[in-house]
N, C-alpha and C. Protein backbone atom coordinates (compact mmCIF):
# COMPACT_ATOMS: atom_id res chain seq x y z
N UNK A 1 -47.95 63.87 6.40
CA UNK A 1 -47.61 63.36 7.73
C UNK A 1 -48.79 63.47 8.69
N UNK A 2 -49.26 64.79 8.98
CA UNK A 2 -50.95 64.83 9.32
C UNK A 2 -51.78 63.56 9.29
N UNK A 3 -51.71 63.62 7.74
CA UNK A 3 -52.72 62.49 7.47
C UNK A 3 -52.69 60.65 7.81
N UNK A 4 -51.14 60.69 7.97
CA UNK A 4 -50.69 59.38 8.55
C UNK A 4 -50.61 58.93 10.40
N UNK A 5 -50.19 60.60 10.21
CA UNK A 5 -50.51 60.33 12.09
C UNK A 5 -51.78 60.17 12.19
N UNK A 6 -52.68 60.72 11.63
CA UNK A 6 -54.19 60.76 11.68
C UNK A 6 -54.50 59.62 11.59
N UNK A 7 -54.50 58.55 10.71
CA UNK A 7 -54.47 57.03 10.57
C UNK A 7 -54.30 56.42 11.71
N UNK A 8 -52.57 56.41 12.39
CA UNK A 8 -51.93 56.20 13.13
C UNK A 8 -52.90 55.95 14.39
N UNK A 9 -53.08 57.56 14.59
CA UNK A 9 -54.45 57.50 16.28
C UNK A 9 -55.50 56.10 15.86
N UNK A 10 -56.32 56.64 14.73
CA UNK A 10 -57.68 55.86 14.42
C UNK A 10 -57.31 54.49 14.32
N UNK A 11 -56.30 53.73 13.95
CA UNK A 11 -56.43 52.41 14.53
C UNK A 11 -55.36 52.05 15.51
N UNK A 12 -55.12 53.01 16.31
CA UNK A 12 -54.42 53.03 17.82
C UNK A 12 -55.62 52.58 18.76
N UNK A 13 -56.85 53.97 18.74
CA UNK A 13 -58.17 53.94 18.97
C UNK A 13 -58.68 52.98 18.79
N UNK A 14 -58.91 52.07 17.94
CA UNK A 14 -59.82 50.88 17.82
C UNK A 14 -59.10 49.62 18.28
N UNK A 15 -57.97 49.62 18.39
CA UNK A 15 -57.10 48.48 18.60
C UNK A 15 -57.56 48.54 20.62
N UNK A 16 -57.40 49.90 21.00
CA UNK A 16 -57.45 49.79 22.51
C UNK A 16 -59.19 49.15 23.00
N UNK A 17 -60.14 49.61 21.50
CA UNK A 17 -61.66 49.62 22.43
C UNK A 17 -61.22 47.73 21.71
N UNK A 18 -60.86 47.35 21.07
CA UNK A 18 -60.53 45.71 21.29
C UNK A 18 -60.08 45.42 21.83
N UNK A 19 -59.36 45.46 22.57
CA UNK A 19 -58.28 44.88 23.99
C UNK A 19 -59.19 45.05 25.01
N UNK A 20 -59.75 46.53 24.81
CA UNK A 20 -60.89 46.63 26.21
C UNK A 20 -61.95 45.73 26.32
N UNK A 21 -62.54 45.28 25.41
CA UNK A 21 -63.26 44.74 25.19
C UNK A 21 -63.29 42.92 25.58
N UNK A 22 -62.02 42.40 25.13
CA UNK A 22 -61.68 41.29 25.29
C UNK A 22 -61.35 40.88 26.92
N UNK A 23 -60.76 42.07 27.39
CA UNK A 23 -60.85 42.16 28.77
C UNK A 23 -61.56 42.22 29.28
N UNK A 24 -62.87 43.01 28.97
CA UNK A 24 -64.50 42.82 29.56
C UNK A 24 -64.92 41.18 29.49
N UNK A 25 -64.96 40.75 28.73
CA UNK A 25 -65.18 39.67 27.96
C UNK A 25 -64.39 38.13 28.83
N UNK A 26 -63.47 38.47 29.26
CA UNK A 26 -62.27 37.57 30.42
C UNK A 26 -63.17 37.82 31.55
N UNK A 27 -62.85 39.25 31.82
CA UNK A 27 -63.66 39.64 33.35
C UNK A 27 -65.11 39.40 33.48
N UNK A 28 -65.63 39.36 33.17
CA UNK A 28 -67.40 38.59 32.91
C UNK A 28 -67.10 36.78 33.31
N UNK A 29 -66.40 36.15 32.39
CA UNK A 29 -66.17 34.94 32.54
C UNK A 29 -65.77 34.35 34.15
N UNK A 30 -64.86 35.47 34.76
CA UNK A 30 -64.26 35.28 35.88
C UNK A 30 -65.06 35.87 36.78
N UNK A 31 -66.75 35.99 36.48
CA UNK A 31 -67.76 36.89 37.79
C UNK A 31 -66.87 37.81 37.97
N UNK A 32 -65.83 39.10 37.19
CA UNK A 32 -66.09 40.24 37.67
C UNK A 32 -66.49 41.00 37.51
N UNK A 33 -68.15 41.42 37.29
CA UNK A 33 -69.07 41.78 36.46
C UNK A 33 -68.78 43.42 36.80
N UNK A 34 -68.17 44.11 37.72
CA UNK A 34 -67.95 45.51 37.45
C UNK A 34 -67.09 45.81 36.38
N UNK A 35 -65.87 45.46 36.44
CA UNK A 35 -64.59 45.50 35.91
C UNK A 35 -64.84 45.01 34.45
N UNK A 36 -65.77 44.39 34.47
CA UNK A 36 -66.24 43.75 33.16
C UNK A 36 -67.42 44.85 31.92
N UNK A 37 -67.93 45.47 33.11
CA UNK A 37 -68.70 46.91 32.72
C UNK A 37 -68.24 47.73 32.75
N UNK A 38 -67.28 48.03 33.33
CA UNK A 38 -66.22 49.24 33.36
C UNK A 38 -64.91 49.46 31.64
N UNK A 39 -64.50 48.14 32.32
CA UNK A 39 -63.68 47.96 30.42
C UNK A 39 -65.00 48.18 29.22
N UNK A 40 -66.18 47.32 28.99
CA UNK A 40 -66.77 47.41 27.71
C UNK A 40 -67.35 49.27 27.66
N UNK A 41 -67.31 49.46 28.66
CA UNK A 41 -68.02 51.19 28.85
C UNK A 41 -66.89 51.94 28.16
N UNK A 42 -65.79 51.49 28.14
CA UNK A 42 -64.85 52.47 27.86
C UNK A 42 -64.23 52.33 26.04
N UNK A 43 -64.58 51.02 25.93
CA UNK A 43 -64.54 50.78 24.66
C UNK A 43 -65.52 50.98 23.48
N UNK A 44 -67.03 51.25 24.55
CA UNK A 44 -68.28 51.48 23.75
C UNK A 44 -68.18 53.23 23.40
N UNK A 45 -67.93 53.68 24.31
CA UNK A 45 -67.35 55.17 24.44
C UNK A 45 -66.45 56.03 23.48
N UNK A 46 -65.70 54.88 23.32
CA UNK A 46 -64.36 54.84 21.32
C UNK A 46 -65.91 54.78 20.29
N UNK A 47 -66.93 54.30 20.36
CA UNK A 47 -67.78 53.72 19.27
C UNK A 47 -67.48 52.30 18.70
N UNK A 48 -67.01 51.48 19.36
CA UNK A 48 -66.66 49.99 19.05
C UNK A 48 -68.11 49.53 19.74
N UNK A 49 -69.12 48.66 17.87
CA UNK A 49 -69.94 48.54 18.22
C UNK A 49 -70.30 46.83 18.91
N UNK A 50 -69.12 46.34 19.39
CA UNK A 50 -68.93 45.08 19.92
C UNK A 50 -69.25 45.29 21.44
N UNK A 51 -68.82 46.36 21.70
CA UNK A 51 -68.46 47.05 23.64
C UNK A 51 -69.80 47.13 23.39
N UNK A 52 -70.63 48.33 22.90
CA UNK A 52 -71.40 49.01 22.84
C UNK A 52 -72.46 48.11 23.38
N UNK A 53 -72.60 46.61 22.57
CA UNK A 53 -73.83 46.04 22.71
C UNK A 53 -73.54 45.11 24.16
N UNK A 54 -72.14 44.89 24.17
CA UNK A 54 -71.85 43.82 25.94
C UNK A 54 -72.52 44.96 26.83
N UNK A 55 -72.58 46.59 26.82
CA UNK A 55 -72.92 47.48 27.59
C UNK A 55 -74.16 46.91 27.74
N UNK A 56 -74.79 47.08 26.20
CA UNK A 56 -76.36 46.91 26.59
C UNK A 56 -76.82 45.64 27.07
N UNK A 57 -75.77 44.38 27.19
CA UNK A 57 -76.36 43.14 27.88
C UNK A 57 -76.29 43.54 29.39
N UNK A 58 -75.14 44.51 29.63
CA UNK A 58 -74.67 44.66 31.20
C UNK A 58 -76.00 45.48 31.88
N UNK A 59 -76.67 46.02 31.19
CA UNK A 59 -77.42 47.09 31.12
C UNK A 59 -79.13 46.20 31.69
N UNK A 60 -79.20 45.68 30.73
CA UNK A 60 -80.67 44.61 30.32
C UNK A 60 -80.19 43.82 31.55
N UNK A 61 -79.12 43.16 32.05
CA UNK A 61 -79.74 41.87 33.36
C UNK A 61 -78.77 41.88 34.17
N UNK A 62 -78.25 43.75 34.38
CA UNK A 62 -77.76 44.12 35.76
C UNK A 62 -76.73 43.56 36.07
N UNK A 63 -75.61 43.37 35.46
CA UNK A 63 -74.63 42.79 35.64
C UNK A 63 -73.53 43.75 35.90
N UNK A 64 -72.71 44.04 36.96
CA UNK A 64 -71.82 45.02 36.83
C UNK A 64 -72.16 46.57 37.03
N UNK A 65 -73.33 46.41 36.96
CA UNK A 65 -73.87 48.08 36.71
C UNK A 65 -75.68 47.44 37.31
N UNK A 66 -76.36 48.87 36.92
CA UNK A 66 -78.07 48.60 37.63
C UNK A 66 -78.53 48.02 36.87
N UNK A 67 -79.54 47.56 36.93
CA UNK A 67 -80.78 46.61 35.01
C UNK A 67 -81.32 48.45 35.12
N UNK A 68 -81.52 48.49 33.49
CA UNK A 68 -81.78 49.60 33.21
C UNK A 68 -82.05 49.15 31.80
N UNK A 69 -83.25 49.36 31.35
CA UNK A 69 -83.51 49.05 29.89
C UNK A 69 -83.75 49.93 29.17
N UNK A 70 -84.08 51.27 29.55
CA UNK A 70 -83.59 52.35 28.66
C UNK A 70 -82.01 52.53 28.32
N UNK A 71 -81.27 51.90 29.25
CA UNK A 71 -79.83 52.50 28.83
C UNK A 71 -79.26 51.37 27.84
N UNK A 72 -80.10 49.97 28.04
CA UNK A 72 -79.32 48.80 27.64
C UNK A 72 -79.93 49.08 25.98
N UNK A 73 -80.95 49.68 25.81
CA UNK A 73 -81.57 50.05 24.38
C UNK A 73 -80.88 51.41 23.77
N UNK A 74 -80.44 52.10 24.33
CA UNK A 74 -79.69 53.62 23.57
C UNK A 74 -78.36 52.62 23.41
N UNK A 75 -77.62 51.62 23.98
CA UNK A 75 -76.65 50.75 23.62
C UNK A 75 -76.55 50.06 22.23
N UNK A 76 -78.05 49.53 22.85
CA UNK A 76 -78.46 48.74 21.38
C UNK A 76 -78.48 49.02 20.37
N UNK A 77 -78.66 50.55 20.36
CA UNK A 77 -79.18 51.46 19.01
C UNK A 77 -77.89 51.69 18.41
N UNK A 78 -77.29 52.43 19.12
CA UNK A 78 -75.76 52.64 18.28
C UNK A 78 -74.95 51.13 18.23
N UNK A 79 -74.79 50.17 18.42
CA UNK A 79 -74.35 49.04 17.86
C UNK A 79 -75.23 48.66 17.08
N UNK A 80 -76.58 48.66 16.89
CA UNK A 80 -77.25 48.38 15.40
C UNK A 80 -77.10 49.06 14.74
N UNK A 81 -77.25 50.68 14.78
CA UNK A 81 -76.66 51.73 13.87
C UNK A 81 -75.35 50.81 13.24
N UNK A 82 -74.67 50.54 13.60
CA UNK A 82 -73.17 49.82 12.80
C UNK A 82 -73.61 48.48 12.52
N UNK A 83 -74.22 47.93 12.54
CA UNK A 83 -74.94 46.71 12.10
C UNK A 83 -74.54 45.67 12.58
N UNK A 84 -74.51 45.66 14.25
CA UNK A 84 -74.03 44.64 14.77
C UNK A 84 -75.24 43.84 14.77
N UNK A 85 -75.55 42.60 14.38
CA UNK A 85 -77.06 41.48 13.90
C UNK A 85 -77.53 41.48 15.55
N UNK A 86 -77.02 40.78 16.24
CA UNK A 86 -77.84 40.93 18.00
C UNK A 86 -78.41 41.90 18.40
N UNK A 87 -77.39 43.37 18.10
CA UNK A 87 -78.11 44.16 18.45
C UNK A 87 -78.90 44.70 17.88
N UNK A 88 -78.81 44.72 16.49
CA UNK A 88 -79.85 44.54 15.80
C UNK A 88 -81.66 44.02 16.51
N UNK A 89 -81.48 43.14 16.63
CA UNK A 89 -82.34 42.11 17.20
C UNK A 89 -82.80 42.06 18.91
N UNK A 90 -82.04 42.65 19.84
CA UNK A 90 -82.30 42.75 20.96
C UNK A 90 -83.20 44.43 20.96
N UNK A 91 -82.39 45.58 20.02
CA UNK A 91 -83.26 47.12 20.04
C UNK A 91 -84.48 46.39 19.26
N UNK A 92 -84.53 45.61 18.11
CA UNK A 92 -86.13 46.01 18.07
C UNK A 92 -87.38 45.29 19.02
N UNK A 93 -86.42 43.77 19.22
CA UNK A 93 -87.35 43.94 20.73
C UNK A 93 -87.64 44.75 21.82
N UNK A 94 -86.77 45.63 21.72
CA UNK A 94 -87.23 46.54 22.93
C UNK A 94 -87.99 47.40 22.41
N UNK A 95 -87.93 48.11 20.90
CA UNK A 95 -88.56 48.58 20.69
C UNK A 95 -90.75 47.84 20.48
N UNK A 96 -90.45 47.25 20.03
CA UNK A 96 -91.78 45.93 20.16
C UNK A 96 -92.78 45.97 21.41
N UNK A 97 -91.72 45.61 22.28
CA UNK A 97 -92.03 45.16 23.91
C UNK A 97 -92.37 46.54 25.02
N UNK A 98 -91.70 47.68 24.44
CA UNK A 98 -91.80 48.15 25.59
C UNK A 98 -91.41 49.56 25.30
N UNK A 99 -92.54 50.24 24.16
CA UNK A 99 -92.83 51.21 23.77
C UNK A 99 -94.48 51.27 22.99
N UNK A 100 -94.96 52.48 23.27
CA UNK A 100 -96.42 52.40 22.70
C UNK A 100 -96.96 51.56 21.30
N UNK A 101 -97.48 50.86 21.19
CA UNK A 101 -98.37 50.18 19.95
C UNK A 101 -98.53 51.37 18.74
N UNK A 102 -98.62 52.51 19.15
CA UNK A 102 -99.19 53.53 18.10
C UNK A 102 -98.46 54.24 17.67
N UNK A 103 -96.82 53.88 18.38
CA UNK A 103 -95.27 54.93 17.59
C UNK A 103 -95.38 54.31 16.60
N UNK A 104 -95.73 54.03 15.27
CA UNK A 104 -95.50 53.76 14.13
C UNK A 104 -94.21 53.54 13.68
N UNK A 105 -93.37 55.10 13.69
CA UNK A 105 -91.82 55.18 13.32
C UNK A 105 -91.21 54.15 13.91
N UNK A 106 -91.35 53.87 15.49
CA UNK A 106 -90.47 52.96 16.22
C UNK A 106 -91.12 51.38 15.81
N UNK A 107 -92.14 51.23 15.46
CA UNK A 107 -92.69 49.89 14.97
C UNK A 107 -92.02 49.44 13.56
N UNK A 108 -91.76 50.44 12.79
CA UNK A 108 -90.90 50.12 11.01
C UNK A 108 -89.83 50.46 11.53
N UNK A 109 -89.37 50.80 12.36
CA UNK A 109 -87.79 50.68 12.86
C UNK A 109 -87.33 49.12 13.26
N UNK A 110 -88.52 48.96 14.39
CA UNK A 110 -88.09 47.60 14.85
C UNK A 110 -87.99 46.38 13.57
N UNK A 111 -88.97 46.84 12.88
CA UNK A 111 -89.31 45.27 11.64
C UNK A 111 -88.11 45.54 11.03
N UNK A 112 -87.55 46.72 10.64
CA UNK A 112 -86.22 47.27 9.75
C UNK A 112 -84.82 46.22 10.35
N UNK A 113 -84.64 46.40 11.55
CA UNK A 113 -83.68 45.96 12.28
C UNK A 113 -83.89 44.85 12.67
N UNK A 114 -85.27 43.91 12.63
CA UNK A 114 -85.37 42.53 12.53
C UNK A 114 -84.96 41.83 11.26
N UNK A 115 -85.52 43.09 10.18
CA UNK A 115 -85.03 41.97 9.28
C UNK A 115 -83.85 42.24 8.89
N UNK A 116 -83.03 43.19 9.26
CA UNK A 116 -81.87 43.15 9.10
C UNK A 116 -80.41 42.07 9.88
N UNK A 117 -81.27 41.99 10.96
CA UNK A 117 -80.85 40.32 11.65
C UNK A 117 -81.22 39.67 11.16
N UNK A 118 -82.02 39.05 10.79
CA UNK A 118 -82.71 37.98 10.37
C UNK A 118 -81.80 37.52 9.04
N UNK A 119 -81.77 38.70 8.01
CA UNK A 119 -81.15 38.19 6.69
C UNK A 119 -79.53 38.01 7.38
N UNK A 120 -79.01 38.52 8.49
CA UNK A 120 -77.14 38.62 8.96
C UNK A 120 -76.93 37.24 9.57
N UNK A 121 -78.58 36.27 9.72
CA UNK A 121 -78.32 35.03 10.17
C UNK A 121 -78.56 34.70 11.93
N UNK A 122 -79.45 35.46 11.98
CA UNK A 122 -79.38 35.36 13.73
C UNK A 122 -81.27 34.54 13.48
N UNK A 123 -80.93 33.58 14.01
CA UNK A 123 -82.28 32.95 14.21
C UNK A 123 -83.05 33.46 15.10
N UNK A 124 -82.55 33.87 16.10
CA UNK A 124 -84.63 34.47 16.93
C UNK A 124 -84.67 36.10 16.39
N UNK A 125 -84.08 36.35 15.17
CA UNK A 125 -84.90 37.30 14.73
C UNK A 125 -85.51 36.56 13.30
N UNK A 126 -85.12 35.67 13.13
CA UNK A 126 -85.49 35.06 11.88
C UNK A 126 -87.14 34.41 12.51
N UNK A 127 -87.05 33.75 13.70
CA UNK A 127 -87.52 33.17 14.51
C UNK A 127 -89.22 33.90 14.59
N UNK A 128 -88.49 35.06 15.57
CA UNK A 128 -89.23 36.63 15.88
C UNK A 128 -90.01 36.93 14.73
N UNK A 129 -89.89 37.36 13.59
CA UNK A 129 -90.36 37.66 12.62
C UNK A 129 -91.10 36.65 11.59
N UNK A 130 -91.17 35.58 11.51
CA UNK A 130 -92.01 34.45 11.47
C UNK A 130 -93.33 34.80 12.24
N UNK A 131 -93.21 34.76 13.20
CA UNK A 131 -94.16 34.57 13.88
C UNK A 131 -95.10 36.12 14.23
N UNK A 132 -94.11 37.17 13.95
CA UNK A 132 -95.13 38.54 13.61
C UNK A 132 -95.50 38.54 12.55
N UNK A 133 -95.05 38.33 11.31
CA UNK A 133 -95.73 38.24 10.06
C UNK A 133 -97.34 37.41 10.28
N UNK A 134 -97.20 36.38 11.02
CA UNK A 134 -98.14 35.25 10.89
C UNK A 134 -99.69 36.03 11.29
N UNK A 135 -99.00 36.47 12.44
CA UNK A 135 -99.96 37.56 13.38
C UNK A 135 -100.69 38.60 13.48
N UNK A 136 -99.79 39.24 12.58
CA UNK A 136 -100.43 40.67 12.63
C UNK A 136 -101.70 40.82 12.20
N UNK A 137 -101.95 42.15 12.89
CA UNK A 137 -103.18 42.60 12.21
C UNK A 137 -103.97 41.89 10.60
N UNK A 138 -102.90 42.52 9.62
CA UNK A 138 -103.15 42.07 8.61
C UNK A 138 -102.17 41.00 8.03
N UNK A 139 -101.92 39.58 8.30
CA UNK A 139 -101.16 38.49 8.02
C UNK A 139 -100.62 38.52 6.98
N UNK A 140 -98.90 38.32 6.82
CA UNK A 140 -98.34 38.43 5.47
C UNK A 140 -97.32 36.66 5.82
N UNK A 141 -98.45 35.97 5.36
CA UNK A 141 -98.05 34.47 5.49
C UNK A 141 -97.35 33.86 4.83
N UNK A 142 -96.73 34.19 3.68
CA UNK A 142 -95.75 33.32 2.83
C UNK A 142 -94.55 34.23 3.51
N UNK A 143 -94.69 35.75 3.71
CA UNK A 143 -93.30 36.51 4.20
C UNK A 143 -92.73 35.69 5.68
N UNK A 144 -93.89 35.45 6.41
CA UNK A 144 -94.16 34.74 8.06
C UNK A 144 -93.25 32.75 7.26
N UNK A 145 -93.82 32.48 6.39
CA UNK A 145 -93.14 31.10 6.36
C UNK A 145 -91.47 31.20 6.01
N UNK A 146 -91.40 32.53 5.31
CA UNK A 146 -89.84 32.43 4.95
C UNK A 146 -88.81 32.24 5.96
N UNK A 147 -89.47 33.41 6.83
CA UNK A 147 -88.35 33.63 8.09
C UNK A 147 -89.16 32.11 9.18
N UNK A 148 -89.70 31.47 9.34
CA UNK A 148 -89.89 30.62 9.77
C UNK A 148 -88.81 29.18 9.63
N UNK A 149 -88.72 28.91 8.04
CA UNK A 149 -88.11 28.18 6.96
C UNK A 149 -86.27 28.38 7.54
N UNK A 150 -86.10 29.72 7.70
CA UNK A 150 -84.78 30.05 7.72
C UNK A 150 -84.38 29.43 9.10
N UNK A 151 -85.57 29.90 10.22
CA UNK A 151 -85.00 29.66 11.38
C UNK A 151 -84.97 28.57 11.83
N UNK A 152 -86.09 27.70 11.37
CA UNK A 152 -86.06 25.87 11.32
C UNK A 152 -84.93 25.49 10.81
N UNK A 153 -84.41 25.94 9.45
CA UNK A 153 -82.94 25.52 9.03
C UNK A 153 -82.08 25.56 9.81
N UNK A 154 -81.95 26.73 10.70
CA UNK A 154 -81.10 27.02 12.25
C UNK A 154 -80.89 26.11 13.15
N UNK A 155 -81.95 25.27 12.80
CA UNK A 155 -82.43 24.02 14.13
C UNK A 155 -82.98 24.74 15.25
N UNK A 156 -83.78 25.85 15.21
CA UNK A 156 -84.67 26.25 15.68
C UNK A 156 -85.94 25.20 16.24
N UNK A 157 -86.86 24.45 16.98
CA UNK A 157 -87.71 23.52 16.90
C UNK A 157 -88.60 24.20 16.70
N UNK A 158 -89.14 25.14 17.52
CA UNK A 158 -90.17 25.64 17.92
C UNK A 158 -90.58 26.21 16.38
N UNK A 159 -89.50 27.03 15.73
CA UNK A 159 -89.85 27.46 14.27
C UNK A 159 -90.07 26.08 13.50
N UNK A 160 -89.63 24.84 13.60
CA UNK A 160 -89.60 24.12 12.67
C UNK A 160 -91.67 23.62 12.75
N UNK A 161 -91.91 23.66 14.51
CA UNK A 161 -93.02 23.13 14.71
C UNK A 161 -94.32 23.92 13.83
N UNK A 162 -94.12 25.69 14.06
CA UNK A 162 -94.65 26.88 13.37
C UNK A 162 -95.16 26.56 11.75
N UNK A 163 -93.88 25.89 11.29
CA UNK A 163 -93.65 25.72 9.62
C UNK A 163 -94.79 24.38 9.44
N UNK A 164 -94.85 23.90 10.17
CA UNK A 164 -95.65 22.34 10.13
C UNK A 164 -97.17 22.60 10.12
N UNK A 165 -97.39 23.70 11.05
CA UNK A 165 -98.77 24.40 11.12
C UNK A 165 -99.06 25.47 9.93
N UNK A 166 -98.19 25.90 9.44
CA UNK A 166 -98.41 26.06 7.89
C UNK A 166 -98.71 25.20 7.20
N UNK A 167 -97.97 24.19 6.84
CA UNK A 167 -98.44 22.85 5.53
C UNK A 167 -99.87 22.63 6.63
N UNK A 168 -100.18 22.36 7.90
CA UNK A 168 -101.41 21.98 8.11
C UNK A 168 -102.65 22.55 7.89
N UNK A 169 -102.47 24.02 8.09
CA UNK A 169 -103.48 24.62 7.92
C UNK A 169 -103.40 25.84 6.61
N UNK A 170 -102.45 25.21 6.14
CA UNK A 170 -102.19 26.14 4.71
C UNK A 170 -102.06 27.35 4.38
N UNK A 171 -101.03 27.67 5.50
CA UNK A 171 -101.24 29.27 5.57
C UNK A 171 -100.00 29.57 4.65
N UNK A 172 -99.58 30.37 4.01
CA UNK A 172 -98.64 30.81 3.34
C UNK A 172 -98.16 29.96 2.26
N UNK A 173 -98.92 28.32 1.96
CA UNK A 173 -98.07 27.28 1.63
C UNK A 173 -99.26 26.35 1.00
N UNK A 174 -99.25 26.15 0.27
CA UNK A 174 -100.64 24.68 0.47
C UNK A 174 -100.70 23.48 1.28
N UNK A 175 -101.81 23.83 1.54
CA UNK A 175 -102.40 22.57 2.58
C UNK A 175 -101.39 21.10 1.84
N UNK A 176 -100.98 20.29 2.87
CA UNK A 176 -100.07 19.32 3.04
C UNK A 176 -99.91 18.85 4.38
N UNK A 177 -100.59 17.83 4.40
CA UNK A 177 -100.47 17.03 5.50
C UNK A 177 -99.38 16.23 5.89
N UNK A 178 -98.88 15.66 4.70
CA UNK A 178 -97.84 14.58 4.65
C UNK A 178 -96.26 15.69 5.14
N UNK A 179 -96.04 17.25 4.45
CA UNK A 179 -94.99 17.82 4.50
C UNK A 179 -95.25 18.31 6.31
N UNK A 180 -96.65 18.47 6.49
CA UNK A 180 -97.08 18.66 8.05
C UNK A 180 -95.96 18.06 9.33
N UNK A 181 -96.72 16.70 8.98
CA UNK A 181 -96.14 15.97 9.56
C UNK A 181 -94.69 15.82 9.98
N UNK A 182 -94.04 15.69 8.38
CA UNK A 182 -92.66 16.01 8.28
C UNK A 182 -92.29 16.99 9.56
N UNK A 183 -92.47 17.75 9.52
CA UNK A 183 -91.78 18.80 9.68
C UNK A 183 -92.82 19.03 11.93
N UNK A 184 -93.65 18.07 12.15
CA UNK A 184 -93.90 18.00 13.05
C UNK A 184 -92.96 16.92 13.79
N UNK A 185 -92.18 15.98 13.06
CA UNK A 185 -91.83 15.12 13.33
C UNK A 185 -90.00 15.46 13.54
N UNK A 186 -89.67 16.26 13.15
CA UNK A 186 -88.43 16.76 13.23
C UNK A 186 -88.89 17.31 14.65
N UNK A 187 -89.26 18.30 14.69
CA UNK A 187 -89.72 19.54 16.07
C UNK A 187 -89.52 18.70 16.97
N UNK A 188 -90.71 16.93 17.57
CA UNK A 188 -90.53 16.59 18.35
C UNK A 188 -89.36 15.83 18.46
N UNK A 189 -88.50 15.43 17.58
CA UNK A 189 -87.31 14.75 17.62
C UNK A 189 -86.33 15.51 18.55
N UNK A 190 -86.43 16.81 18.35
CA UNK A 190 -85.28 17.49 19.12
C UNK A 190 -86.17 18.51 20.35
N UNK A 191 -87.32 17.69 20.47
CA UNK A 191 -87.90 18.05 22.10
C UNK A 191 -88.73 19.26 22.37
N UNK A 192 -89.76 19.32 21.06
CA UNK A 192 -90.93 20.67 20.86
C UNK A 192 -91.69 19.34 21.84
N UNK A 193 -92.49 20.02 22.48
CA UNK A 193 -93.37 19.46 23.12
C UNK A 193 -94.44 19.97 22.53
N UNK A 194 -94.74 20.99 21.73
CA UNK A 194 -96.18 21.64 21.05
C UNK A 194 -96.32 20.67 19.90
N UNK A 195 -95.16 20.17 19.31
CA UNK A 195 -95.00 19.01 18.55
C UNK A 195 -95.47 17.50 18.75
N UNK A 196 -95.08 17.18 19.79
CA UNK A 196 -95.14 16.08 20.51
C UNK A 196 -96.65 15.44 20.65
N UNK A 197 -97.25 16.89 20.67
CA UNK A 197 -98.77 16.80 21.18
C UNK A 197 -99.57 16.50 20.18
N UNK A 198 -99.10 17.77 19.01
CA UNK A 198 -99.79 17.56 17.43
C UNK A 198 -99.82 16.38 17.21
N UNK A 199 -98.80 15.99 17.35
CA UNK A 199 -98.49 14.55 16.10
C UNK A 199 -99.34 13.45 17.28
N UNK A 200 -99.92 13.64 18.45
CA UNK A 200 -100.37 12.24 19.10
C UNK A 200 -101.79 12.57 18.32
N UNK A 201 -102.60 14.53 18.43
CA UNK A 201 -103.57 15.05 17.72
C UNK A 201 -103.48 13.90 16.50
């Protein structure tokens, strides 16, 4: 009996940080951005990692509460801890953006949790990571075309334009002008202007 009441609470508990949540989620829609931070706070608080991460949007662009990007990132962390893909993808940008170059740990954290978005299907980490592979220090260019590839599939442009400058300049891919093109010619179809330009180049 213990053990059933015990059940009983634990999805009593999760059923309320969903209701809370959905109510945040109404109240946001209807500009009532306190009431809207107030419900997801209380549901992030259960460990519902859905609340957790609306906290950290409420958090990141001051909605309802102050902008605070340390708080909107300790949000982030425990909803990626549960593998929510955004938040996933919003902590390691923060981690990226706006922590020292030389934390190492927090740098293979961030790539960890990019590519852990990235493979859950969220294009600007698929996006994101394209384009750090391409970059880095030491370039890992066929890894940089994959997540490029994925996020162009997304209908991403800007990635599709990225992928085109691969076949052009043969980075990760062999030189191909003709697949270049291709794939410059999609980008400007749906309004890359970095595209637009190449292909007059």
């Amino acid at each position: 009996l213990e053990e059933a009441a015990f059940q009983l609470q634990q999805i009593f508990r999760i059923d309320i940080s969903i209701a809370l949540n959905i109510l945040g989620i109404e109240s946001m829609r209807a500009g009532h951005y306190r009431v809207a931070y107030t419900c997801f706070k209380l549901a992030a608080d259960q460990g519902y990692s859905k609340a957790q991460f609306n906290v950290g949007l409420c958090y990141e662009h001051g909605r309802g509460t102050e902008k605070d990007l340390e708080k909107a990132a300790f949000y982030y962390y425990h909803a990626a801890s549960s593998r929510h893909p955004m938040a996933q993808y919003r902590y390691a940008r923060y981690l990226l953006c706006h922590r020292p170059e030389n934390e190492w740990d927090g740098h293979q954290n961030a790539v960890t949790f990019l590519e852990q978005a990235a493979m859950a299907g969220i294009t600007e980490a698929q996006a994101y990571l394209g384009v750090f592979y391409m970059r880095g220090l030491q370039p890992k260019e066929k890894r940089g075309l994959k997540y490029l590839l994925l996020a162009a599939k997304n209908g991403d442009a800007q990635s599709r334009y990225h992928v085109g400058i691969c076949y052009e300049k043969g980075l990760g891919v062999q030189h191909n002008l003709a697949e270049a093109m291709k794939h410059y010619r999609q980008s400007a179809a749906a309004g890359n202007r970095n595209a637009q330009e190449r292909l007059r180049v």
